[in-house]
Protein backbone atom coordinates (compact mmCIF):
# COMPACT_ATOMS: atom_id res chain seq x y z
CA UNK A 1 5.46 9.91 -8.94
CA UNK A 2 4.31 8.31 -5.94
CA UNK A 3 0.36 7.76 -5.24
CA UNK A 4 -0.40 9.76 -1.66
CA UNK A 5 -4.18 8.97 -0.01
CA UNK A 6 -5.14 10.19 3.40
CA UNK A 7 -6.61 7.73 5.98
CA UNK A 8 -10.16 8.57 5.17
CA UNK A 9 -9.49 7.76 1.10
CA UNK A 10 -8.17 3.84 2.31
CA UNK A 11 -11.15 3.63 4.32
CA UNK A 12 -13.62 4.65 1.74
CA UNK A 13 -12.07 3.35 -0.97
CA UNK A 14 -10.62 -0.10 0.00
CA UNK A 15 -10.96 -1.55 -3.55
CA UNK A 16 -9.98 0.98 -5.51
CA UNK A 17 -7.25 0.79 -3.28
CA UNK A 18 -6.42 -2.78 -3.90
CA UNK A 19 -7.17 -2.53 -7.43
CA UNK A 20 -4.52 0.08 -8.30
CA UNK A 21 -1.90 -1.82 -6.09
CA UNK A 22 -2.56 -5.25 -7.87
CA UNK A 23 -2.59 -3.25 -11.49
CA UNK A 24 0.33 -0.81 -11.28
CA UNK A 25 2.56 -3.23 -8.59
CA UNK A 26 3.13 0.32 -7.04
CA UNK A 27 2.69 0.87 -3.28
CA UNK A 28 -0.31 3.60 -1.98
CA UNK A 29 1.33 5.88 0.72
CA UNK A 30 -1.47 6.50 3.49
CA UNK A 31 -1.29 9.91 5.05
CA UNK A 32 -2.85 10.34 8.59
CA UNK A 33 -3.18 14.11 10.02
CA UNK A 34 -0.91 14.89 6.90
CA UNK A 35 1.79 13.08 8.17
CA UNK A 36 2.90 10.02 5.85
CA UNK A 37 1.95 6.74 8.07
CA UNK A 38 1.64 3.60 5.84
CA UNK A 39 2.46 2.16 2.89
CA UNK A 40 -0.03 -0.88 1.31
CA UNK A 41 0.84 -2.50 -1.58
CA UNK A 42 0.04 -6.27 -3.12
CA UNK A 43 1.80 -9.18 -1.50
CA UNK A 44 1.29 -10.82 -4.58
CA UNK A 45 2.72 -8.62 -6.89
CA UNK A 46 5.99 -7.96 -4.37
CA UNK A 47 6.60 -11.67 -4.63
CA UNK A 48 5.90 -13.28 -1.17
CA UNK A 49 7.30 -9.72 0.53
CA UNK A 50 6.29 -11.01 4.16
CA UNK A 51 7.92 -14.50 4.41
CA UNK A 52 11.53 -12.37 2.88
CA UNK A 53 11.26 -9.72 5.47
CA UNK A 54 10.69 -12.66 7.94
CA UNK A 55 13.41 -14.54 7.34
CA UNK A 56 16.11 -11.74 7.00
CA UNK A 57 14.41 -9.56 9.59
């Protein structure tokens, strides 16, 4: 099941955040107004996702 926050969570809760995203290699999806907005998950864990979605993108 995927792991939903709202804006203010992120904000308040930047390492816990981080944490969980580095531990579970899940994304958080960030909600803003209720509305889904963003998703933030480890770089690290996803491998270098950036520099792929550079190169194809």
């Amino acid at each position: 099941m995927p792991t939903i926050k709202p804006s203010a969570y992120l904000r308040n809760n930047y390492n816990e955040v981080s944490e969980f995203c580095h531990s579970k290699m899940e994304p958080v999806f960030i909600t803003k107004n209720g509305y889904g907005d963003l998703a933030v998950m480890s770089v690290i864990d996803r491998g270098g996702f950036p520099l792929k979605l550079f190169l194809v993108g």
